[in-house]
Protein backbone atom coordinates (compact mmCIF):
# COMPACT_ATOMS: atom_id res chain seq x y z
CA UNK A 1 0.00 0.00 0.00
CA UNK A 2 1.42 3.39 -0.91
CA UNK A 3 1.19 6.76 0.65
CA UNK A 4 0.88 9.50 -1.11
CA UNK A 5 2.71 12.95 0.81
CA UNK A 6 -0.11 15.20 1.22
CA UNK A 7 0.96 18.88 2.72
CA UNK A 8 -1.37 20.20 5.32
CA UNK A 9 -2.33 23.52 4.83
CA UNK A 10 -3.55 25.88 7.33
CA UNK A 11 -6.22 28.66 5.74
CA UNK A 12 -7.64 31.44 7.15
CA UNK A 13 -11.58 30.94 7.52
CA UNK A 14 -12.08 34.74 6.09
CA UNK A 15 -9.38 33.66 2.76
CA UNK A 16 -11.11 32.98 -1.12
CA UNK A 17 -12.87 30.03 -0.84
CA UNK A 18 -11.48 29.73 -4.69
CA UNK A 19 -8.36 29.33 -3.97
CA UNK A 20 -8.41 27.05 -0.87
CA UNK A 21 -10.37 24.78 -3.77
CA UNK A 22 -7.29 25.42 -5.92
CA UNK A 23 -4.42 23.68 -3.15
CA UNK A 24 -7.27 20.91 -2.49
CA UNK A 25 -6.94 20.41 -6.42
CA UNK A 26 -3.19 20.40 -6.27
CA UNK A 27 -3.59 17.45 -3.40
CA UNK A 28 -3.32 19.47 -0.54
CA UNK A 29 -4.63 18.64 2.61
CA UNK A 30 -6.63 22.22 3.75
CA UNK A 31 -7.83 22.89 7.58
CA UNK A 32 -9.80 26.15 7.80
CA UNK A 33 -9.35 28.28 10.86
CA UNK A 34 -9.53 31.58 12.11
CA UNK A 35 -5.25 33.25 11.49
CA UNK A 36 -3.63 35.81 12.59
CA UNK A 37 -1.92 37.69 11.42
CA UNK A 38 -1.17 34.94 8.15
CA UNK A 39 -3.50 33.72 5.37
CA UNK A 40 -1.95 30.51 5.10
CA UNK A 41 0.14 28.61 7.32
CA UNK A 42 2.30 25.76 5.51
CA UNK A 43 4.40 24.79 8.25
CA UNK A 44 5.48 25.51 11.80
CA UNK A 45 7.90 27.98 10.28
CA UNK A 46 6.07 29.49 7.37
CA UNK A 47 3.05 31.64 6.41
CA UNK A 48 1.74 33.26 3.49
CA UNK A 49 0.33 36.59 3.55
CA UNK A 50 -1.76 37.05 0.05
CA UNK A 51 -1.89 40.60 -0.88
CA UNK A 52 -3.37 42.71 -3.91
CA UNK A 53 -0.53 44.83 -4.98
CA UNK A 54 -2.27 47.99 -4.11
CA UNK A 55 -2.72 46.77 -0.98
CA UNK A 56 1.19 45.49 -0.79
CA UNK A 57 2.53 49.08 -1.58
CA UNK A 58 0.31 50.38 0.87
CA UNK A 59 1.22 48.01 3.48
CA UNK A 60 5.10 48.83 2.45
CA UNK A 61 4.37 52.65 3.19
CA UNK A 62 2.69 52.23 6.02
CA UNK A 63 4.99 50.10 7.75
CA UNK A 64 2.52 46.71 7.95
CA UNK A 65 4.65 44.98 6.44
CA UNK A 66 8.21 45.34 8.07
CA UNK A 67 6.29 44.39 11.27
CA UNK A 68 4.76 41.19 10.27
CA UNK A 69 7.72 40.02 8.64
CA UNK A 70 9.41 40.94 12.51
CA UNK A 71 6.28 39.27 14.26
């Protein structure tokens, strides 16, 4: 019997519903929960924040940014 490596992905509840269906698709394994301050969490070292690039400069200007990548 083989086992196929699935990667469990953490996603925000509030994130696209279209493209948690998109990593299920690509054979992930998705949990929703409620993340802060992350969209996705991929492992106990790693998140994903997905940003519009408006919102990206923005969050560059303002500072957001610097401090999540320090938190």
């Amino acid at each position: 019997m083989s086992k196929t490596f699935k990667p469990l992905i953490f996603a925000d509840t509030r994130e696209s519903l279209d493209v948690k269906k998109s990593l299920v698709e690509l054979g992930c394994e998705v949990v929703e929960k409620t993340l802060s301050p992350a969209d996705f969490v991929v492992s106990q070292d790693y998140a994903v924040e997905r940003k519009e690039l408006r919102d990206f400069f923005r969050s560059i200007f303002d500072g957001r940014l610097l401090s999540r990548l320090k938190g």
